[in-house]
N, C-alpha and C. Protein backbone atom coordinates (compact mmCIF):
# COMPACT_ATOMS: atom_id res chain seq x y z
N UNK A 1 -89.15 36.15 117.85
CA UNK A 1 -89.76 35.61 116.64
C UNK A 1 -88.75 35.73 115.50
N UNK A 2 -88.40 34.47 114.74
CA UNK A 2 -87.22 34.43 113.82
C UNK A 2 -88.16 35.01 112.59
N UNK A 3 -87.16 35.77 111.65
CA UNK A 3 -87.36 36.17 110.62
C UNK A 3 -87.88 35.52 109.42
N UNK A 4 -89.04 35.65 108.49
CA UNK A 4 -88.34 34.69 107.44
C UNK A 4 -88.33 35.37 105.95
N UNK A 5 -87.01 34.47 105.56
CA UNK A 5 -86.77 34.81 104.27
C UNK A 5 -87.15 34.21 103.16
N UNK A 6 -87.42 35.92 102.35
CA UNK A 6 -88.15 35.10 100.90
C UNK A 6 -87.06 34.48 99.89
N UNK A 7 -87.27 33.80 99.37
CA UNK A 7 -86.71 32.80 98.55
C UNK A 7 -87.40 32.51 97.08
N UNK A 8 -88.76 32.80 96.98
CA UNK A 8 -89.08 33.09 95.62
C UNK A 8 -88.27 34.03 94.60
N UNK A 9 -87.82 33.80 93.03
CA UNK A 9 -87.18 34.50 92.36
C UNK A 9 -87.85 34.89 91.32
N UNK A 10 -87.81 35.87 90.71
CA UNK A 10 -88.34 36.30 89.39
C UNK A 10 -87.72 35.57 88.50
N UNK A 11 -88.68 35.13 87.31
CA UNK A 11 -87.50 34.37 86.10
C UNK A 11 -86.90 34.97 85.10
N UNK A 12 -86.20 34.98 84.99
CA UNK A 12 -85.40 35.91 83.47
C UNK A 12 -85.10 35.46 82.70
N UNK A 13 -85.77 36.64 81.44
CA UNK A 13 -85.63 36.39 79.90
C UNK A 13 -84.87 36.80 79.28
N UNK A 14 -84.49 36.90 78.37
CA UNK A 14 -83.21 37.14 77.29
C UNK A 14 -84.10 38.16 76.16
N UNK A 15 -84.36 39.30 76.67
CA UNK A 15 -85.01 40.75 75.70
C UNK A 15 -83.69 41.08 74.45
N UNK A 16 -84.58 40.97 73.42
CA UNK A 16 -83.90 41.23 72.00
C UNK A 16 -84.56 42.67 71.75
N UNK A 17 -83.77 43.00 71.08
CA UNK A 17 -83.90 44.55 69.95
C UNK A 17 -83.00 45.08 69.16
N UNK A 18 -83.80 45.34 68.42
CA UNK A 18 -82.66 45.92 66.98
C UNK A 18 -83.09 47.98 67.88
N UNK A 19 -81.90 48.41 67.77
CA UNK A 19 -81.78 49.41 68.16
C UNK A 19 -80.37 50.42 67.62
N UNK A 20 -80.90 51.70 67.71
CA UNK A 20 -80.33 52.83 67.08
C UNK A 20 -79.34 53.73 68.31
N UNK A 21 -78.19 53.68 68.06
CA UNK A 21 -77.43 54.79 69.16
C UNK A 21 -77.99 55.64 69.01
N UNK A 22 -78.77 57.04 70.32
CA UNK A 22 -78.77 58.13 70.04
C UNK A 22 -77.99 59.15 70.32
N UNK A 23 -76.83 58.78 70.28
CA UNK A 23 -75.53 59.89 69.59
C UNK A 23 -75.11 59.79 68.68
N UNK A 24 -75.47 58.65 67.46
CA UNK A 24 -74.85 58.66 66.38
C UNK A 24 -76.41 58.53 65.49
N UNK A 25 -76.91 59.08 65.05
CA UNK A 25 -78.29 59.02 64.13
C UNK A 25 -78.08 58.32 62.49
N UNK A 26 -76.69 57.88 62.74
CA UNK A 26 -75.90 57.88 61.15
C UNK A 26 -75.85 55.80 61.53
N UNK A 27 -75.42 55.99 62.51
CA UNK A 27 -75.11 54.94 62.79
C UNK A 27 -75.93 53.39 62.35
N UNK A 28 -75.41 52.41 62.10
CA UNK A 28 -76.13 51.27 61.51
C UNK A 28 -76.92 50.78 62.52
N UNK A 29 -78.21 50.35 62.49
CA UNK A 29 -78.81 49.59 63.42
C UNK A 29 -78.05 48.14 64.32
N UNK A 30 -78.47 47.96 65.42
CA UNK A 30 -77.93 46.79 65.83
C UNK A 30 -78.95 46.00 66.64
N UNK A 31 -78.58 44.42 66.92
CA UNK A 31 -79.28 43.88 67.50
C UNK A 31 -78.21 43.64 69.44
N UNK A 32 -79.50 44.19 69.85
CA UNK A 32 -78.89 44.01 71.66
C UNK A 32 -79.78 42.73 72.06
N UNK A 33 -79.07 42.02 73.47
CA UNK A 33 -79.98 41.02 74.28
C UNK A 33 -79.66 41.75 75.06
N UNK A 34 -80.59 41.57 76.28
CA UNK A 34 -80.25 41.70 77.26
C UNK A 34 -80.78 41.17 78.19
N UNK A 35 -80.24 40.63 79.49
CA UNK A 35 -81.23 39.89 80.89
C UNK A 35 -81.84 40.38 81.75
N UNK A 36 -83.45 40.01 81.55
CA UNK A 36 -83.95 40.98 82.49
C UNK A 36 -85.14 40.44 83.33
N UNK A 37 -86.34 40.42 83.90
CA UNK A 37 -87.01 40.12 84.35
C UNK A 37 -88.60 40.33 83.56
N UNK A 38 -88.31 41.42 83.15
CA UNK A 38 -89.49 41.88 81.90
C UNK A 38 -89.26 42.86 81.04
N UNK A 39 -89.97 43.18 80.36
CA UNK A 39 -89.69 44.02 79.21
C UNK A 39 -89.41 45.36 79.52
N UNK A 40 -90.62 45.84 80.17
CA UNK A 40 -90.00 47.21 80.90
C UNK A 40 -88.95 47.65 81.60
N UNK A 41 -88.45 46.53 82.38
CA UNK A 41 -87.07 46.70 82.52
C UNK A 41 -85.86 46.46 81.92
N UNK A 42 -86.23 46.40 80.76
CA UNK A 42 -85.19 45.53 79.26
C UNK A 42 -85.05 47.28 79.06
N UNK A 43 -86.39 47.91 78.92
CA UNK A 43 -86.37 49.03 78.07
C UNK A 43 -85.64 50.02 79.13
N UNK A 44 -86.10 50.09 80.51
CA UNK A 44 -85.28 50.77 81.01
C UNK A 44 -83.62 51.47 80.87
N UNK A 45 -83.03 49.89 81.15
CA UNK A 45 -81.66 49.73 81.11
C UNK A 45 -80.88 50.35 79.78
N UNK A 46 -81.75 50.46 78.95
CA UNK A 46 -81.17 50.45 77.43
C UNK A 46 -81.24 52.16 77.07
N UNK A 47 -83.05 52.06 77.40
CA UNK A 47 -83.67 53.60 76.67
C UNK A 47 -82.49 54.93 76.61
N UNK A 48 -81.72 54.89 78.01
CA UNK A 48 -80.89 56.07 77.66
C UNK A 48 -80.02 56.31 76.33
N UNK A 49 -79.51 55.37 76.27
CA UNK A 49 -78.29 55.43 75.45
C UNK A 49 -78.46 54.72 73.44
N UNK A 50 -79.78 54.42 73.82
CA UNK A 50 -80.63 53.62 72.37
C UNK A 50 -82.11 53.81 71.90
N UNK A 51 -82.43 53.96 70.93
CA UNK A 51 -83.84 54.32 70.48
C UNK A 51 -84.36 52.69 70.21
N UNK A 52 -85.33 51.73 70.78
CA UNK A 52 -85.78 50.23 70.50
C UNK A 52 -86.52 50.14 69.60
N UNK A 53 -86.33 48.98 69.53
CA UNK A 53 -87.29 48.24 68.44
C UNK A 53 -87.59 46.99 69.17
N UNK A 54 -88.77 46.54 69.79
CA UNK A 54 -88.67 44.78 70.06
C UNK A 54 -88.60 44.07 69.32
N UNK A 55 -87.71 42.82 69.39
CA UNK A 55 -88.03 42.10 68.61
C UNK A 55 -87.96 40.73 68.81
N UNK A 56 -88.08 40.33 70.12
CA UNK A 56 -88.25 38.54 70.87
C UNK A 56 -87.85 39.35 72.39
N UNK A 57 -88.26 37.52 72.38
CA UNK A 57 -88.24 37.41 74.32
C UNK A 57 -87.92 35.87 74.47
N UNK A 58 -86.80 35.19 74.86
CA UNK A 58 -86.61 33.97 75.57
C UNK A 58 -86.51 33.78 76.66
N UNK A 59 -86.61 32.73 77.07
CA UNK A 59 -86.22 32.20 79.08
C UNK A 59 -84.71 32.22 78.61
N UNK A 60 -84.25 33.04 79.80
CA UNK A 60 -82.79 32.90 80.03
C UNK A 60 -82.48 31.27 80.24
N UNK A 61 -81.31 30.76 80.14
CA UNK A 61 -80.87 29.44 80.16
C UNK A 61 -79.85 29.64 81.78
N UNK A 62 -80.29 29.07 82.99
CA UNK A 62 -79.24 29.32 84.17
C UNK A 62 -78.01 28.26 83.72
N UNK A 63 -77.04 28.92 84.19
CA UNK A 63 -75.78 28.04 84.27
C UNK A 63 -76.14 27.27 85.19
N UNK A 64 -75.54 26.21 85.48
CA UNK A 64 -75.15 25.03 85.96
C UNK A 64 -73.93 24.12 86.22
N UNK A 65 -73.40 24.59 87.17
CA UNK A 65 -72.28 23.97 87.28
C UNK A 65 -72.32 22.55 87.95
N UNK A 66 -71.49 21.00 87.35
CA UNK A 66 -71.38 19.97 87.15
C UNK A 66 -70.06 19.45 88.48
C-alpha cells in the first residue's frame, strides 16, 4: 500500500511589533516583521530576546519566479 503525501500548507503572515530588547531596557523601541504561520508563533520566535507589542498582521506575498 503506497504512502500518501500531504501537500496541504499553512499560509503565512507577515507579524508586526514594535518591541523592546530585554538586555538593553534603555534601548529605543523598534518595529520587527516577521514570517510566520500565526501569532503565537510570531511571539514565540521573538519572546526570548524582546518584550512585544502587536501591532498588524498581513498575508505574506510568495515569490514567484517568471
Amino acid at each position: 500500500m503506497a504512502g500518501t503525501q500531504h501537500t496541504q500548507t499553512h499560509p503565512k503572515y507577515q507579524y508586526r511589533f514594535m518591541a523592546l530588547l530585554r538586555a538593553d531596557m534603555t534601548a529605543a523601541p523598534c518595529r520587527l516583521t516577521i514570517e510566520a504561520t500565526s501569532e503565537q508563533e510570531a511571539r514565540q520566535r521573538l519572546s526570548g530576546r524582546y518584550i512585544l507589542s502587536f501591532a498588524g498582521c498581513i498575508p505574506a506575498q510568495e515569490v514567484r519566479h517568471v
